[in-house]
Protein backbone atom coordinates (compact mmCIF):
# COMPACT_ATOMS: atom_id res chain seq x y z
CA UNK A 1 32.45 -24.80 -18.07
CA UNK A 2 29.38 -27.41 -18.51
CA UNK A 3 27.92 -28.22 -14.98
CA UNK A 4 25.70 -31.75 -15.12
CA UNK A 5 22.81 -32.19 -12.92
CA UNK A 6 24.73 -35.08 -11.12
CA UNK A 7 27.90 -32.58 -10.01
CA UNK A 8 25.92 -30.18 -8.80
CA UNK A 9 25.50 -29.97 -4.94
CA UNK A 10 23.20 -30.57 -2.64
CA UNK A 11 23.07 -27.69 0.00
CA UNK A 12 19.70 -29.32 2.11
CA UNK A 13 22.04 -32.68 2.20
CA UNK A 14 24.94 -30.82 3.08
CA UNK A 15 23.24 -28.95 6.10
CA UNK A 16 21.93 -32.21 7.00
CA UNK A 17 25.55 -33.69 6.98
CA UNK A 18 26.49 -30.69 9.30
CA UNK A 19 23.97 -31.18 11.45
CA UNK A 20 24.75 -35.06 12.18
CA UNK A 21 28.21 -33.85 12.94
CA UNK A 22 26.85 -31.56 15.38
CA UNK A 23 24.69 -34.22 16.93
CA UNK A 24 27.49 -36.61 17.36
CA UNK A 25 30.05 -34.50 18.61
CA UNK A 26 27.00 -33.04 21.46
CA UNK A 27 27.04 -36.81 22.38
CA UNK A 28 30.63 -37.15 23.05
CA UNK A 29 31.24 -33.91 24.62
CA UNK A 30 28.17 -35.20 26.93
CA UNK A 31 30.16 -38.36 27.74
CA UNK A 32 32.90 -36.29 29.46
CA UNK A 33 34.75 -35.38 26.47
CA UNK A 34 34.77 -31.35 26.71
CA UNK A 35 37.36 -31.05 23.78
CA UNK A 36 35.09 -32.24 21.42
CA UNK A 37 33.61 -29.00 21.47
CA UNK A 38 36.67 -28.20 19.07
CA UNK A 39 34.53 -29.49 16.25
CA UNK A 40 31.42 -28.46 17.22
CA UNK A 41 32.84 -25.21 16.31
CA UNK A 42 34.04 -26.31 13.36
CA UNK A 43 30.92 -27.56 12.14
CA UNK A 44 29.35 -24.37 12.56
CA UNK A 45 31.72 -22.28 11.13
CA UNK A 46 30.14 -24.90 7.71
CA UNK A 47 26.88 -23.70 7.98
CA UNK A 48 27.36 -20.09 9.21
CA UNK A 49 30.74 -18.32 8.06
CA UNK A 50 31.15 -16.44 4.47
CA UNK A 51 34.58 -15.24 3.62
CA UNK A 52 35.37 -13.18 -0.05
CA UNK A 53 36.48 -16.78 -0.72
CA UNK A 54 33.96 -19.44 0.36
CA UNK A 55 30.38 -19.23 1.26
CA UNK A 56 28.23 -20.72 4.37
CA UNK A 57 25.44 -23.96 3.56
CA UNK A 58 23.00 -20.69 5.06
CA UNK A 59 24.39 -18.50 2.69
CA UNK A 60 23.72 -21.30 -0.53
CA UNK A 61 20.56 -21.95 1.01
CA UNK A 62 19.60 -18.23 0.32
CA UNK A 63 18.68 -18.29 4.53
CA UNK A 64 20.74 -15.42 6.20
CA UNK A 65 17.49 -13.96 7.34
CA UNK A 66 16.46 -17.22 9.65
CA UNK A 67 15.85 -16.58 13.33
CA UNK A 68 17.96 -19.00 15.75
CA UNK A 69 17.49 -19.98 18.95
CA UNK A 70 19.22 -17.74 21.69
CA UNK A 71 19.28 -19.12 25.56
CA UNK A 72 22.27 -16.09 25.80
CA UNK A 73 21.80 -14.53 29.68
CA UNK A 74 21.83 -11.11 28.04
CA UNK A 75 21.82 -9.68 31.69
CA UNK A 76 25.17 -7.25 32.87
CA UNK A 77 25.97 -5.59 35.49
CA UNK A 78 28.21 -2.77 35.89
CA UNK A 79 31.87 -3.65 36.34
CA UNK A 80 30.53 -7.97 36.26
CA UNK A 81 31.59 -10.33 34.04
CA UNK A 82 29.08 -12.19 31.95
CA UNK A 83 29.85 -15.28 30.42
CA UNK A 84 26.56 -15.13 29.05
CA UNK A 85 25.74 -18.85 27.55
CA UNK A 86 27.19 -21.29 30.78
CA UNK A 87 26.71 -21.71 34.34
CA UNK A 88 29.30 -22.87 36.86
CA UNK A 89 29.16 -25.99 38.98
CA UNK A 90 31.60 -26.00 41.92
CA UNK A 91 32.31 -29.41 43.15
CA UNK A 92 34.03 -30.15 46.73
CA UNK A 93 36.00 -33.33 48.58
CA UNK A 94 36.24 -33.08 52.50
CA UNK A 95 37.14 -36.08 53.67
CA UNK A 96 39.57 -37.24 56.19
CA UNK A 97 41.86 -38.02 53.57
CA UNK A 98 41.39 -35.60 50.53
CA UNK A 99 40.21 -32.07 50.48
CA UNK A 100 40.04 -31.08 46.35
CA UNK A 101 37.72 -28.67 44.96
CA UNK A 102 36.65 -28.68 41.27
CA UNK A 103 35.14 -25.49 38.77
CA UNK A 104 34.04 -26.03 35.71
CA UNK A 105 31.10 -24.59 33.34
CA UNK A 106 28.52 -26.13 31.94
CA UNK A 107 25.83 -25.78 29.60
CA UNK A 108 22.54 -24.86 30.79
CA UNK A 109 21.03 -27.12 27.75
CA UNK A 110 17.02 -27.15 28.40
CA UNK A 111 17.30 -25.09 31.38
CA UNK A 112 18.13 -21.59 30.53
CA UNK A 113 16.90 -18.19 31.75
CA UNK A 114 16.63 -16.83 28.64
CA UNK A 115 14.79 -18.86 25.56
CA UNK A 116 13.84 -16.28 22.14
CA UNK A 117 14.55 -16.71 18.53
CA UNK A 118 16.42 -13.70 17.36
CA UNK A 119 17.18 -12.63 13.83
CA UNK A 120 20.52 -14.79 12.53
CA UNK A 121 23.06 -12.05 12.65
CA UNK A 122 21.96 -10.75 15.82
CA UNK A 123 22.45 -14.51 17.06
CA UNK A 124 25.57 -14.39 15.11
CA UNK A 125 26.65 -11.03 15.76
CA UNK A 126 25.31 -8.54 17.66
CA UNK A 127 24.43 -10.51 20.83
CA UNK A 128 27.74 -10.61 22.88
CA UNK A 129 28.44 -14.31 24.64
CA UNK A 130 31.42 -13.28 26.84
CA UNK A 131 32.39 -9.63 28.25
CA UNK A 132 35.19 -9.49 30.55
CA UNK A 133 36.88 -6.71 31.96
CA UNK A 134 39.14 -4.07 30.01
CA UNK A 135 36.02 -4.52 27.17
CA UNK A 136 37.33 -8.06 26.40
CA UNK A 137 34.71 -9.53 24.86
CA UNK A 138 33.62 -11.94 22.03
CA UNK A 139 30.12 -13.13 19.93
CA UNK A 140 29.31 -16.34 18.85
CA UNK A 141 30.91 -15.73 15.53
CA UNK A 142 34.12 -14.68 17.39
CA UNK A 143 34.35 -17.71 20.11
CA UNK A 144 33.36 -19.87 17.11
CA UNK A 145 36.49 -18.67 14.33
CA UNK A 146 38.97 -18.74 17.77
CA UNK A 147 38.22 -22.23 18.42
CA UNK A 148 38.05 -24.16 14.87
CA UNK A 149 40.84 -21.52 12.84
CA UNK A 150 42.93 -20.94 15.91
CA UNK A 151 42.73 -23.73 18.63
CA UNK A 152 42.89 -27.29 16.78
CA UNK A 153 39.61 -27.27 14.25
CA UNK A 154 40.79 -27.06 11.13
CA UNK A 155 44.45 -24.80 11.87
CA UNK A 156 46.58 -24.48 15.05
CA UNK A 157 48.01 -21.27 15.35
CA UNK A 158 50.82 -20.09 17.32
CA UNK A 159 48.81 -17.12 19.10
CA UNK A 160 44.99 -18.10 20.30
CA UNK A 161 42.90 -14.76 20.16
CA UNK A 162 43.61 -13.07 23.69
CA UNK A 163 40.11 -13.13 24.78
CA UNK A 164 39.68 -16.75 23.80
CA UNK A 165 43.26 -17.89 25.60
CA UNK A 166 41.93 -15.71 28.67
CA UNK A 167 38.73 -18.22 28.11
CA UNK A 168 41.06 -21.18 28.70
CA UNK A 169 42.60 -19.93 31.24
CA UNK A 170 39.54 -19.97 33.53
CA UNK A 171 38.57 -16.42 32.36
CA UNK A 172 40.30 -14.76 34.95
CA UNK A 173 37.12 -16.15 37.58
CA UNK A 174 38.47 -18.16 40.59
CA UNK A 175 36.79 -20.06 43.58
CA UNK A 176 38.15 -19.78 47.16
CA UNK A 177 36.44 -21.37 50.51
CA UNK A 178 38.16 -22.07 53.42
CA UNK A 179 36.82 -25.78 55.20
CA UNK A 180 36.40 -24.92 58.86
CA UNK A 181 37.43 -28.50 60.15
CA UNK A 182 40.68 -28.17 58.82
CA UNK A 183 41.01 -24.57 58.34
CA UNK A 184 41.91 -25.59 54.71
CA UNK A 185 42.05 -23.14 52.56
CA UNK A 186 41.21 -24.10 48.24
CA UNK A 187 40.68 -22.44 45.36
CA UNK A 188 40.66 -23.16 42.22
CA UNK A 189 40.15 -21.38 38.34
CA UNK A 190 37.05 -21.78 36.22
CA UNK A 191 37.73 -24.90 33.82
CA UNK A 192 35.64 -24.81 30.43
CA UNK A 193 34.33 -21.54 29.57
CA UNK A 194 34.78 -22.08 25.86
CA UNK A 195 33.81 -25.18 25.20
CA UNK A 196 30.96 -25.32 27.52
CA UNK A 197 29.59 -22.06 25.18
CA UNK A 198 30.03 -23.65 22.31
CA UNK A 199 28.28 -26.97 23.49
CA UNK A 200 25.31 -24.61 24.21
CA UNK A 201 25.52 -22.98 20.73
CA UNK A 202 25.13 -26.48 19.33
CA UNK A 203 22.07 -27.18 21.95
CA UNK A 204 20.63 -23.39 20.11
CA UNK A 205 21.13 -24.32 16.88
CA UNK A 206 19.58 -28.14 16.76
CA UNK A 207 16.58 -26.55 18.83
CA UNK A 208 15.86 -23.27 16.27
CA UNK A 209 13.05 -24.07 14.18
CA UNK A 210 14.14 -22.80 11.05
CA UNK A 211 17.56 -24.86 10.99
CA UNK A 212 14.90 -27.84 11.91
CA UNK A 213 12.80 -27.24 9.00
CA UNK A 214 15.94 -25.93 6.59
CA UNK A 215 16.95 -29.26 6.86
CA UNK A 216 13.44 -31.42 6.73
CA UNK A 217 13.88 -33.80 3.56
């Protein structure tokens, strides 16, 4: 088979096209549209995944070795959870009229505890994002294959990985107060957990160095 200059493909340009889709979808999920984490995730499975059948824009780039950005809160207590890339925010309505409570996680973005480049498979890896109980947990690479194979990305599947559907399901973390004027009682499950990690992956990867100069024309 005779390849011609003109058919043959340009990885820098694609990594660049994968990285505008990135950027976009960070600005719509940052408009209030949390589902459009969906293609974050599918955008990085592009530039990251190899199977026997395809291969990453990293691994055509010859750049498997790259250090990424990791704001992961690495930190784990005995017999805690850890979602280990969001933070929750707890909102509350006490009013004479309406008493609702809200959880949801977010995305740290440039505030996290933790900033370090790490090698790319430890980022990819090694470094475990979520640990809940009964050893349920998942890396990036796992949240990221859930979400774009499994949950809408590029396939819907019938069965969501467990961990991942125990992700949508608040995680298994709920909120309870009681408001002392009305002796109200409200709780409420964590909403979020999966895409807010992946919207934080996206803030990791567009802020590593090496994807920024990877993709420098």
């Amino acid at each position: 088979m005779i390849f011609y200059e003109n058919d043959m493909v340009n990885f820098k340009e694609q990594l660049r096209r994968q990285i505008l889709f990135i950027e976009n979808s960070c600005r719509i999920y940052d408009q209030g549209h949390a589902e459009e984490a969906i293609r974050i995730a599918v955008a990085l499975r592009v530039l990251f995944h190899d199977t026997p059948n395809s291969k990453s824009i990293l691994h055509h780039l010859g750049s498997k070795s790259i250090f990424l950005l990791s704001t992961a809160d690495l930190a784990k207590h005995s017999n805690e959870y850890n979602l280990a890339l969001v933070q929750p925010l707890v909102k509350v309505t006490d009013s004479l009229t309406e008493q609702t409570m809200s959880c949801i996680m977010t995305p740290p973005l440039d505030d996290p505890r933790r900033r370090e480049l790490v090698l790319f498979q430890t980022w990819w890896r090694k470094e475990l994002i979520v640990q809940l109980e009964n050893n349920e947990n998942m890396n990036r690479r796992d949240l990221i294959l859930a979400a774009a194979n499994k949950d809408g990305g590029a396939h819907v599947d019938e069965e969501l990985h467990p961990t991942y559907d125990k992700l949508k399901l608040g995680a298994g973390m709920e909120v309870a107060i009681t408001l002392k004027r009305l002796s109200t009682k409200l709780s409420a499950s964590f909403e979020n957990v999966h895409y807010a990690s992946l919207r934080q992956m996206a803030y990791e990867v567009l802020n590593s160095p090496s994807i920024q100069q990877l993709s420098a024309p």
